[in-house]
N, C-alpha and C. Protein backbone atom coordinates (compact mmCIF):
# COMPACT_ATOMS: atom_id res chain seq x y z
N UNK A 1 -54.44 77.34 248.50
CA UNK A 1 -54.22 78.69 248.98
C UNK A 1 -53.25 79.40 248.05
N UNK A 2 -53.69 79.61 246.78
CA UNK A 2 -52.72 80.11 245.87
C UNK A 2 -52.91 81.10 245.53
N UNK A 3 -52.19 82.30 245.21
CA UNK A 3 -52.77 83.60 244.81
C UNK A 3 -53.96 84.16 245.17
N UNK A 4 -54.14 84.43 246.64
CA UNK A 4 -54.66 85.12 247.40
C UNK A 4 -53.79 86.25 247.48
N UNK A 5 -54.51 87.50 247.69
CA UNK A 5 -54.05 88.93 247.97
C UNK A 5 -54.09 88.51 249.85
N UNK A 6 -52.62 88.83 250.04
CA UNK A 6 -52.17 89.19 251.63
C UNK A 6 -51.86 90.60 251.85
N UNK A 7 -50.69 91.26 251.32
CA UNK A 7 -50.67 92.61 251.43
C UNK A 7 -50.19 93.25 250.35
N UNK A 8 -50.58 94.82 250.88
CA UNK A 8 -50.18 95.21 249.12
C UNK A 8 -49.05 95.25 248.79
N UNK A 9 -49.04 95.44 247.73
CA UNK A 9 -47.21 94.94 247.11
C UNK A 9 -46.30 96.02 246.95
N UNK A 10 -45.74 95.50 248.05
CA UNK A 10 -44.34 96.83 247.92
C UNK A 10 -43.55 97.01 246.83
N UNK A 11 -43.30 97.24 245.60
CA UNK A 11 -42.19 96.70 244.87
C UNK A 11 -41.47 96.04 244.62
N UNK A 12 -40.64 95.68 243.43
CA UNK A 12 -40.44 94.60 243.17
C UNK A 12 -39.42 93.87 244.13
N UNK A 13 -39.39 92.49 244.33
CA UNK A 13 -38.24 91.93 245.31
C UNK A 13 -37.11 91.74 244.86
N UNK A 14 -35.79 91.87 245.50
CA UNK A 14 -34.76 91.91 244.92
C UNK A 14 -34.65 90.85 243.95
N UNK A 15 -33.58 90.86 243.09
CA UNK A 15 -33.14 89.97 242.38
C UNK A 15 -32.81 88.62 242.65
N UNK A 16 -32.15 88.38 243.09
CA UNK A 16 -31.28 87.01 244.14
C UNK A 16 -32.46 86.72 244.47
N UNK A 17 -33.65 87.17 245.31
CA UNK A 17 -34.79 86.31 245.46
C UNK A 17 -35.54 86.19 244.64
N UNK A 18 -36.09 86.65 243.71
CA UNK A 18 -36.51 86.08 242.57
C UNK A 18 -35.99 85.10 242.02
N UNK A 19 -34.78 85.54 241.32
CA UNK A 19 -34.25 84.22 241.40
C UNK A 19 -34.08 82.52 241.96
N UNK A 20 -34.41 83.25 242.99
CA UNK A 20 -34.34 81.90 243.68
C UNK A 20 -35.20 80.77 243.88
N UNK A 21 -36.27 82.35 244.20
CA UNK A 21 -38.12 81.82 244.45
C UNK A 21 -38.48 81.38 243.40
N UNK A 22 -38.04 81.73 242.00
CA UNK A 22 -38.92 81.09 240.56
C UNK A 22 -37.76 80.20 239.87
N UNK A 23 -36.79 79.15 240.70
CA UNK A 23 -35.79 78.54 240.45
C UNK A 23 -35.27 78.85 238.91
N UNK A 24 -34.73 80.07 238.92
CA UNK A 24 -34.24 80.50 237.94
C UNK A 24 -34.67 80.73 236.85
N UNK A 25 -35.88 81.19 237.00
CA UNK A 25 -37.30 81.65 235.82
C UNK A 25 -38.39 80.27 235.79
N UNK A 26 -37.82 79.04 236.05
CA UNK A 26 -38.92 77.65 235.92
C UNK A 26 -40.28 78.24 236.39
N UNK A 27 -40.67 78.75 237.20
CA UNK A 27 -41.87 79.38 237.89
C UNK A 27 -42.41 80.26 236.92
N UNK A 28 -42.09 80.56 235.96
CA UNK A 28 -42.59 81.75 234.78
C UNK A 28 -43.01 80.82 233.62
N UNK A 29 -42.97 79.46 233.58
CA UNK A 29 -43.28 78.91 232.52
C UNK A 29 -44.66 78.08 232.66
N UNK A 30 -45.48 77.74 231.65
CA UNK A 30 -46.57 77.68 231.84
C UNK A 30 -47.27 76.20 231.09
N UNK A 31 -47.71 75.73 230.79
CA UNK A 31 -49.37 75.88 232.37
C UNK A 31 -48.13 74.97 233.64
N UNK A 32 -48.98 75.26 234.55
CA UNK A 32 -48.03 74.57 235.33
C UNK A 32 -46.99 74.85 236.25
N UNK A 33 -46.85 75.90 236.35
CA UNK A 33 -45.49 76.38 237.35
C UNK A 33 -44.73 75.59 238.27
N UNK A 34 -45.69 74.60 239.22
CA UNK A 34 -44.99 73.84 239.98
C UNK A 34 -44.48 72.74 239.21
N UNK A 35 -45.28 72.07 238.24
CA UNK A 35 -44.63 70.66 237.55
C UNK A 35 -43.67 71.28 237.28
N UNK A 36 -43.22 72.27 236.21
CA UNK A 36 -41.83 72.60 235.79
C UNK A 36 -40.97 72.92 236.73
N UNK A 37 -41.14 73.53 237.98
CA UNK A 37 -40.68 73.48 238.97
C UNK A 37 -39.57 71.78 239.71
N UNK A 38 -40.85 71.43 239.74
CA UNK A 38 -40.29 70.04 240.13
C UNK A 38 -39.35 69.12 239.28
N UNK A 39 -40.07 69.52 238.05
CA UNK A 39 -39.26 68.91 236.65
C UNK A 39 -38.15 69.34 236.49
N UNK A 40 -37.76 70.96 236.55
CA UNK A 40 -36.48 71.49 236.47
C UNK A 40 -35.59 70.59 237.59
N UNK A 41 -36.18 70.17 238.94
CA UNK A 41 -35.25 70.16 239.83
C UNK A 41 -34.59 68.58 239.66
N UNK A 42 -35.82 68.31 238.95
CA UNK A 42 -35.00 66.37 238.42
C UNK A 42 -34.36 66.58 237.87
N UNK A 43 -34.22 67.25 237.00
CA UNK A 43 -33.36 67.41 235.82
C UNK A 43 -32.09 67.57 236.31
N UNK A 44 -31.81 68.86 236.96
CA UNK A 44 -30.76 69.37 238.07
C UNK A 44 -30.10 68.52 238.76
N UNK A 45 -30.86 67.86 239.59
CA UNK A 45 -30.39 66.64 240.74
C UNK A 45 -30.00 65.19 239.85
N UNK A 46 -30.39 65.30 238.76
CA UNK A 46 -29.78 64.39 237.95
C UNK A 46 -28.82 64.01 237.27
N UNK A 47 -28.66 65.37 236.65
CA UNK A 47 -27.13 65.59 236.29
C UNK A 47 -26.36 65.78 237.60
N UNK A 48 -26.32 66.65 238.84
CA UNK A 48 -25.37 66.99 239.66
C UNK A 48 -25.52 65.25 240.36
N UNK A 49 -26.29 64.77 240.70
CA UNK A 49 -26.24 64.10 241.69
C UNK A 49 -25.22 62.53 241.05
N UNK A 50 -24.86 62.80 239.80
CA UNK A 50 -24.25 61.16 239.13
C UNK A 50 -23.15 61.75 239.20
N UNK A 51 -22.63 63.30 239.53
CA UNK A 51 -21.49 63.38 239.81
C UNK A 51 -20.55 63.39 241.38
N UNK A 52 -21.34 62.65 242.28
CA UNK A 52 -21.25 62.98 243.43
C UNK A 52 -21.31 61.21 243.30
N UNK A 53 -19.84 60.79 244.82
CA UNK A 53 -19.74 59.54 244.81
C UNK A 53 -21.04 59.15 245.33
N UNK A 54 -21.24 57.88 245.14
CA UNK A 54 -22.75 57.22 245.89
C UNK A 54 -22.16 57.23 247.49
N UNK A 55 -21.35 57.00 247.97
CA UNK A 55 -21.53 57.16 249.91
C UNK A 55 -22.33 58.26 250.46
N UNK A 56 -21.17 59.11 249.41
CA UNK A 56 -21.82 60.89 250.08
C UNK A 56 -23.36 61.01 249.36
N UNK A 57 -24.00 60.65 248.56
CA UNK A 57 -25.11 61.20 247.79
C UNK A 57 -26.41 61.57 248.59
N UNK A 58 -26.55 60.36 249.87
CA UNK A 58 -27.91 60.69 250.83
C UNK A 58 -27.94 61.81 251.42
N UNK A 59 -26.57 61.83 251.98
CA UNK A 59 -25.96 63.70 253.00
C UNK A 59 -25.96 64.38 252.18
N UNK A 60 -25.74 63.95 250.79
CA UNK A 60 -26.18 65.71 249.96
C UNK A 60 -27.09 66.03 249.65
N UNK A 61 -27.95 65.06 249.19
CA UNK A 61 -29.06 65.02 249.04
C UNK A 61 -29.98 65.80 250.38
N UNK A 62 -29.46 65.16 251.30
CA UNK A 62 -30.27 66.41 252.80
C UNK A 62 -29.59 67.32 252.57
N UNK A 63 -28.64 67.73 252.99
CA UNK A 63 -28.13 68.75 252.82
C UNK A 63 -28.50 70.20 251.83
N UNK A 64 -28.48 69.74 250.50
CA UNK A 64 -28.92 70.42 249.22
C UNK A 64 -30.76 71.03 249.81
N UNK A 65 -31.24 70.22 249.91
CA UNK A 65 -32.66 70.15 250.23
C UNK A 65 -32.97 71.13 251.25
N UNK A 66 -32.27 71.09 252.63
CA UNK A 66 -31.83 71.56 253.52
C UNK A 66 -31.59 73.07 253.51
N UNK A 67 -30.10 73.55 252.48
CA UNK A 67 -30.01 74.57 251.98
C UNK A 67 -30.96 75.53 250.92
N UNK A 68 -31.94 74.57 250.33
CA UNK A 68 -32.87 75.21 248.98
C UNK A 68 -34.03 75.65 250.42
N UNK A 69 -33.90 75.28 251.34
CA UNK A 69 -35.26 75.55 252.44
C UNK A 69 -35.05 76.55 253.19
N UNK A 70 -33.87 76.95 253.49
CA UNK A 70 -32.92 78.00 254.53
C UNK A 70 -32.90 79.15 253.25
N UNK A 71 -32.33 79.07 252.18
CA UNK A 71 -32.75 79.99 251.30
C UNK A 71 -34.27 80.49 250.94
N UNK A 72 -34.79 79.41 250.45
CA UNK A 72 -36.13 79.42 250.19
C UNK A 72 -36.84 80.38 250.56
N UNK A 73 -37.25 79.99 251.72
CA UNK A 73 -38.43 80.51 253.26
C UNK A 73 -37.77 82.23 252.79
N UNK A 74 -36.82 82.54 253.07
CA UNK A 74 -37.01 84.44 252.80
C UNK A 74 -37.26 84.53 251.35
N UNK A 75 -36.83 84.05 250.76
CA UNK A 75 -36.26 84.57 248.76
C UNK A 75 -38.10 84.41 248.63
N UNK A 76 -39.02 83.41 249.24
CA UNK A 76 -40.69 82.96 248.65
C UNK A 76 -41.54 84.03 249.84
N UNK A 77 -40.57 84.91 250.82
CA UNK A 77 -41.22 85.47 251.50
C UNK A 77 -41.17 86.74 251.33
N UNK A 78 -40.20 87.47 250.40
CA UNK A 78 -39.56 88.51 249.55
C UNK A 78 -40.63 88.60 248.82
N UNK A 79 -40.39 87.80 247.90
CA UNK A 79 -41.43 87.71 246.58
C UNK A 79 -42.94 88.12 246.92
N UNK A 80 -43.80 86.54 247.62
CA UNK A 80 -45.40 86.72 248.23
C UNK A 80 -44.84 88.49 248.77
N UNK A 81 -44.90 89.00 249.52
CA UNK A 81 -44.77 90.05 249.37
C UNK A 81 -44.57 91.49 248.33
N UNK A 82 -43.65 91.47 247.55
CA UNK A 82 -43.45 92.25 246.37
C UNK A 82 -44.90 92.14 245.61
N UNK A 83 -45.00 90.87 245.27
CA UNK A 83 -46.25 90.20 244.35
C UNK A 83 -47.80 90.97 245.28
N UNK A 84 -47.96 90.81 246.53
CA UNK A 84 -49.24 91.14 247.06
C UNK A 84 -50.11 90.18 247.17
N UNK A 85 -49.33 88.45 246.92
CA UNK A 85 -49.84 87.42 246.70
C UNK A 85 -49.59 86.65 248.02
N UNK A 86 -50.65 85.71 248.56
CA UNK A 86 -50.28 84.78 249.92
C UNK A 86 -49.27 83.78 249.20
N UNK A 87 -49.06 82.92 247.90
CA UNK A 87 -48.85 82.30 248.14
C UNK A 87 -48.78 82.21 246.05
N UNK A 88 -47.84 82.98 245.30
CA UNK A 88 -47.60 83.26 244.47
C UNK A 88 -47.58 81.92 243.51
N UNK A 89 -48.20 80.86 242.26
CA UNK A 89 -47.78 80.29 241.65
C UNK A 89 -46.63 80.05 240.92
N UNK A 90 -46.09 81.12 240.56
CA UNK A 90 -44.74 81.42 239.87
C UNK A 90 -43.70 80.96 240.74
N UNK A 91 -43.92 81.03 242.23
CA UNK A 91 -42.71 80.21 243.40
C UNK A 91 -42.75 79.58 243.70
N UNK A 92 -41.91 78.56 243.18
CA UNK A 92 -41.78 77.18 243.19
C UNK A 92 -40.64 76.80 243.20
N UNK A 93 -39.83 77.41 244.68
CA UNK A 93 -38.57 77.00 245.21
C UNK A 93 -38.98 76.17 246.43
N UNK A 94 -40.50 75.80 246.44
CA UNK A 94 -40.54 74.94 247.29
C UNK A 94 -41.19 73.61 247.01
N UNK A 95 -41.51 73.88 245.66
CA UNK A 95 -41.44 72.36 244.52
C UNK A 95 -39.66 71.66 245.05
N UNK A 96 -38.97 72.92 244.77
CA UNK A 96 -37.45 71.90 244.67
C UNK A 96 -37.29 71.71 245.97
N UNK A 97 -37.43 72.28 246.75
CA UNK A 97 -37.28 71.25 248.17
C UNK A 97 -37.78 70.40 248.31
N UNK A 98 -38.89 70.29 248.30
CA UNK A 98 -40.08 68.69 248.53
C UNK A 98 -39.40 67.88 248.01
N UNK A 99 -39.53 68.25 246.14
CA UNK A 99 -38.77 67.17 245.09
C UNK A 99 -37.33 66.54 245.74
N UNK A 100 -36.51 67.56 246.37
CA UNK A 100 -35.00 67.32 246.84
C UNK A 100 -35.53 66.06 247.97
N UNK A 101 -36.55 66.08 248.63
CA UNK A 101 -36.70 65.46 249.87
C UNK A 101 -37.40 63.99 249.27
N UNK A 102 -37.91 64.17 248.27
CA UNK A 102 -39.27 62.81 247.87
C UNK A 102 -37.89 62.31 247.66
N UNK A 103 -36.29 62.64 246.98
CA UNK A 103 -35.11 61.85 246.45
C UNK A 103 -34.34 61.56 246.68
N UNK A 104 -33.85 61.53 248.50
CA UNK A 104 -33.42 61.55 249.41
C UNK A 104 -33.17 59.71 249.18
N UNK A 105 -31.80 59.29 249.03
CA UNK A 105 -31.22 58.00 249.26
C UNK A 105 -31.97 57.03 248.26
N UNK A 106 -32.29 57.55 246.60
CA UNK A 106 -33.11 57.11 245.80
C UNK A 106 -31.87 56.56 244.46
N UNK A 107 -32.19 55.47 244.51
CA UNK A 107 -30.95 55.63 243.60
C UNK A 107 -31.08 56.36 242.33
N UNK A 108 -29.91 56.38 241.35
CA UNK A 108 -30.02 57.27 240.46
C UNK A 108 -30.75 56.26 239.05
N UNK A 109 -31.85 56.92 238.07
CA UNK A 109 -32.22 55.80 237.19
C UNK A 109 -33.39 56.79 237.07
N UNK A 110 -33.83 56.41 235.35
CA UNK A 110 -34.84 57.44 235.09
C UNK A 110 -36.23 56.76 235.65
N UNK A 111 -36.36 55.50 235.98
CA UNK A 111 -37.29 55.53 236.79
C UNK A 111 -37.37 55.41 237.88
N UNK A 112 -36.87 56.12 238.77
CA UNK A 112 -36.78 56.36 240.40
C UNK A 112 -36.95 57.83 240.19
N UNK A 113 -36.67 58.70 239.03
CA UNK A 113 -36.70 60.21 238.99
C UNK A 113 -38.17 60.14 238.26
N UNK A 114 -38.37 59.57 237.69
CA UNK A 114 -39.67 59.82 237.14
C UNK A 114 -40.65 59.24 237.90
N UNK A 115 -40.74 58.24 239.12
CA UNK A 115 -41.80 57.99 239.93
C UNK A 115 -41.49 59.05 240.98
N UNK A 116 -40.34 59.62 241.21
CA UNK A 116 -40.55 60.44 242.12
C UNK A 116 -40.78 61.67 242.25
N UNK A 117 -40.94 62.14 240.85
CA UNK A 117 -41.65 63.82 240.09
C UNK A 117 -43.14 63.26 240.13
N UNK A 118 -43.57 62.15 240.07
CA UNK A 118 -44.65 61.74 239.91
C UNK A 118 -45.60 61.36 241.36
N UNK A 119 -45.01 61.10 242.30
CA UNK A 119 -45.28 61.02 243.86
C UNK A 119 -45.07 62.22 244.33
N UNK A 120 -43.90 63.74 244.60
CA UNK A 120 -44.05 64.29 244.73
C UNK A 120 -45.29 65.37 244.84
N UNK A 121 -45.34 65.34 243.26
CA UNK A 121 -46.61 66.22 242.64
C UNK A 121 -48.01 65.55 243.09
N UNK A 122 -48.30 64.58 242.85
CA UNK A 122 -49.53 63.90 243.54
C UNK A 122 -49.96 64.42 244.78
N UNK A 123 -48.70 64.42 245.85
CA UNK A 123 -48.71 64.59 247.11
C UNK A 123 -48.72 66.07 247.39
N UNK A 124 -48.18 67.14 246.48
CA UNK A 124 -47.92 68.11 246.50
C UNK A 124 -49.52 68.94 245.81
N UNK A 125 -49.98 68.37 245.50
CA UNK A 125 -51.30 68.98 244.15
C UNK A 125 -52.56 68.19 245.78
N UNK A 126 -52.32 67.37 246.09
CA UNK A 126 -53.66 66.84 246.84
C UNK A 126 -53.15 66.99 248.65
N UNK A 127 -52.14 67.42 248.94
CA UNK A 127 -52.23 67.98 250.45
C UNK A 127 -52.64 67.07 251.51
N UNK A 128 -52.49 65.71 251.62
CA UNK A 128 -53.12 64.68 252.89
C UNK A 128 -52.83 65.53 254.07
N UNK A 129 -53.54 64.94 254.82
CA UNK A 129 -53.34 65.72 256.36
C UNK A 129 -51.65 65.38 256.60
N UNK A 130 -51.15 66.18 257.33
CA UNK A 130 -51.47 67.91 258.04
C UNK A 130 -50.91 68.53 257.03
N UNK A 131 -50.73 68.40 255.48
CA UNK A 131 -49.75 69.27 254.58
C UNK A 131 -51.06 70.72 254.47
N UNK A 132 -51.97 70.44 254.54
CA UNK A 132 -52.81 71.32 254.21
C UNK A 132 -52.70 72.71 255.29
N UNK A 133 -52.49 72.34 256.39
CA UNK A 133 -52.09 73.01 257.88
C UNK A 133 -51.07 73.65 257.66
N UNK A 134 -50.21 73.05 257.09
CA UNK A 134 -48.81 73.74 257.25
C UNK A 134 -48.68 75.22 256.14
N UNK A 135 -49.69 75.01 255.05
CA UNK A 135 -49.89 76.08 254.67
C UNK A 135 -50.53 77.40 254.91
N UNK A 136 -50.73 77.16 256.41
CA UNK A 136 -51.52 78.33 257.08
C UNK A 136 -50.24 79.28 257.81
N UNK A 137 -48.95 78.40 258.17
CA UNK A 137 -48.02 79.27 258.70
C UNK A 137 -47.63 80.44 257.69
N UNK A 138 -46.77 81.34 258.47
CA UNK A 138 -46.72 82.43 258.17
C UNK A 138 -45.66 82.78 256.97
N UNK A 139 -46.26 83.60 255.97
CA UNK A 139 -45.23 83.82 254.41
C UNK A 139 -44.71 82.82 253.93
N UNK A 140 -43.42 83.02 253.47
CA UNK A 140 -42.68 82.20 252.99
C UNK A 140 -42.37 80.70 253.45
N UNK A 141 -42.19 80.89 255.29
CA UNK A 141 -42.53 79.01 255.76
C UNK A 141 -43.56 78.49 255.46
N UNK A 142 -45.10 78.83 255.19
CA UNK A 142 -46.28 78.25 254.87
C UNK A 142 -45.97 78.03 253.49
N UNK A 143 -45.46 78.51 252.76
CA UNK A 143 -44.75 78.48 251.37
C UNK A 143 -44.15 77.50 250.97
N UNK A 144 -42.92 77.08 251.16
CA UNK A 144 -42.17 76.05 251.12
C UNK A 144 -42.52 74.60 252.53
N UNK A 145 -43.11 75.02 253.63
CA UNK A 145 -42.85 73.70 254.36
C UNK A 145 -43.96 73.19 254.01
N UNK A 146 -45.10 73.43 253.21
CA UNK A 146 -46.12 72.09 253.18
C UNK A 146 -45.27 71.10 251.82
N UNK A 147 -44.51 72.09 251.32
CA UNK A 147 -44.00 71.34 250.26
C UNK A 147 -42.85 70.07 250.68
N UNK A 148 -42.29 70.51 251.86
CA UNK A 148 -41.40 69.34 252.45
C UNK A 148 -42.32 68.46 253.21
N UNK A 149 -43.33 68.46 253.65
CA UNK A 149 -44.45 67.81 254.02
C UNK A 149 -45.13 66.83 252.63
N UNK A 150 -44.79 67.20 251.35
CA UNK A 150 -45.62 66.41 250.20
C UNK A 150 -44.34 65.58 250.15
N UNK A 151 -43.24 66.07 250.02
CA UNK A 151 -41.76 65.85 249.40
C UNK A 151 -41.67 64.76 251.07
N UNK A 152 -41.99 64.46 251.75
CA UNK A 152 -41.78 63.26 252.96
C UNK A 152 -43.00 62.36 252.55
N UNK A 153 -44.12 62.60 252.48
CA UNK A 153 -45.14 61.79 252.06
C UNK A 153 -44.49 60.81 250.30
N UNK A 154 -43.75 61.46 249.94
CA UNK A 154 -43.53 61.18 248.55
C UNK A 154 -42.12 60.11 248.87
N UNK A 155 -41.39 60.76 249.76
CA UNK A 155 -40.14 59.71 249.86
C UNK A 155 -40.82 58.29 250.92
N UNK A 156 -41.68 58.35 251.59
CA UNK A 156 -42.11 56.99 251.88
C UNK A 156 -42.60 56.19 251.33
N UNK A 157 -43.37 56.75 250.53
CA UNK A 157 -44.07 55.83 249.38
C UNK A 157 -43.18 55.69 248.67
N UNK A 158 -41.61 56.30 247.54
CA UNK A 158 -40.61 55.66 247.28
C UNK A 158 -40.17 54.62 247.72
N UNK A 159 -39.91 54.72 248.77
CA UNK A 159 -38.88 53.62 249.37
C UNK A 159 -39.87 52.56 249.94
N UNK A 160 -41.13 52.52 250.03
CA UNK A 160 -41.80 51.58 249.88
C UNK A 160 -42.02 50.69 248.76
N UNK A 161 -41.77 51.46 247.91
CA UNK A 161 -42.14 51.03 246.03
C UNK A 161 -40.49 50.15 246.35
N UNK A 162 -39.81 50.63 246.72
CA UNK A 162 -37.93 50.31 246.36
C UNK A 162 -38.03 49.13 247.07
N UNK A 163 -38.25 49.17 248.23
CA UNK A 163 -38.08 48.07 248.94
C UNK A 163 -39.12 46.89 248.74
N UNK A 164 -40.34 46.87 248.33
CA UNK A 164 -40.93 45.58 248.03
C UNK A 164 -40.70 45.54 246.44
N UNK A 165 -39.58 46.13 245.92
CA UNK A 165 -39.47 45.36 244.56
C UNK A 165 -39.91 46.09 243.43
N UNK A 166 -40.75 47.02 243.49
CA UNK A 166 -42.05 47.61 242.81
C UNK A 166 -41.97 48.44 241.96
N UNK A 167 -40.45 49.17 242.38
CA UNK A 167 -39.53 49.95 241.61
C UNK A 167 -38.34 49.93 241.47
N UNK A 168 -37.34 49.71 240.59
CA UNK A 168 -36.05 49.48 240.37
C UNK A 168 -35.51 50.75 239.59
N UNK A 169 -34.44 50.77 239.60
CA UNK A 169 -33.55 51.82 238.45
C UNK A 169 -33.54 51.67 237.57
């Protein structure tokens, strides 16, 4: 459900939501909008997250995720709007939520970030039931929550990989 015309486009959306919605231009780069999307946000959570003690890292990790979704949902509902688009490629502030959620209590190591840009997107590009549903809700929540719907499908299969061994740091 991507770039469908919903309504016509009022002008452009403020700044701060743009911003937000195309995680700081990542959504403007190409082919691909969401991989770089998701990619930017490893990158991000990679550096910030080795600076954060390991106790606190799971609660920030929700938390962060949490906050990119409470922002999100208006800044991707601003935008699909301005744009005249249901469901704009270029916004992919709800790549970084999912991604924030597939990394939820993952330890830090380039391969736990790179199977989990890699489970994310799988999950995020092919929609298993009900992620496909959730993109029928309205603007900006149909926007970002099927993406926390790929980004939960993606952290079980992590921590399935973690826990029988399958993946290490």
């Amino acid at each position: 459900m991507m770039d469908q015309p919903s309504e016509v486009a009022r002008g452009p959306a403020p700044l701060w939501a743009t911003l937000v919605a195309t995680f700081f231009g990542a959504g403007r780069l190409k082919p691909g909008p969401g991989t770089w999307g998701a990619l930017a946000t490893v990158l991000v959570w990679a550096l910030a997250s080795s600076r954060i003690p390991a106790a606190d890292r799971v609660w920030a990790t929700i938390i962060v995720a949490a906050a990119v979704t409470l922002i999100g949902i208006p800044a991707a509902t601003l935008v699909a709007r301005a744009s005249g688009l249901k469901d704009p490629q270029f916004v992919v502030i709800d790549e970084v939520a999912g991604q924030l959620v597939t990394l939820i209590a993952v330890p830090l190591g380039w391969k736990t970030f790179l199977a989990g840009l890699i489970l994310f997107r799988v999950f995020d590009i092919w929609k298993p039931f009900p992620i496909r549903r959730l993109e029928a809700l309205p603007e900006g929540t149909g926007i970002v929550v099927d993406d926390l719907g790929a980004g939960l499908y993606g952290l079980a299969i992590m921590h399935l990989l973690l826990h029988f061994g399958l993946l290490t740091k």
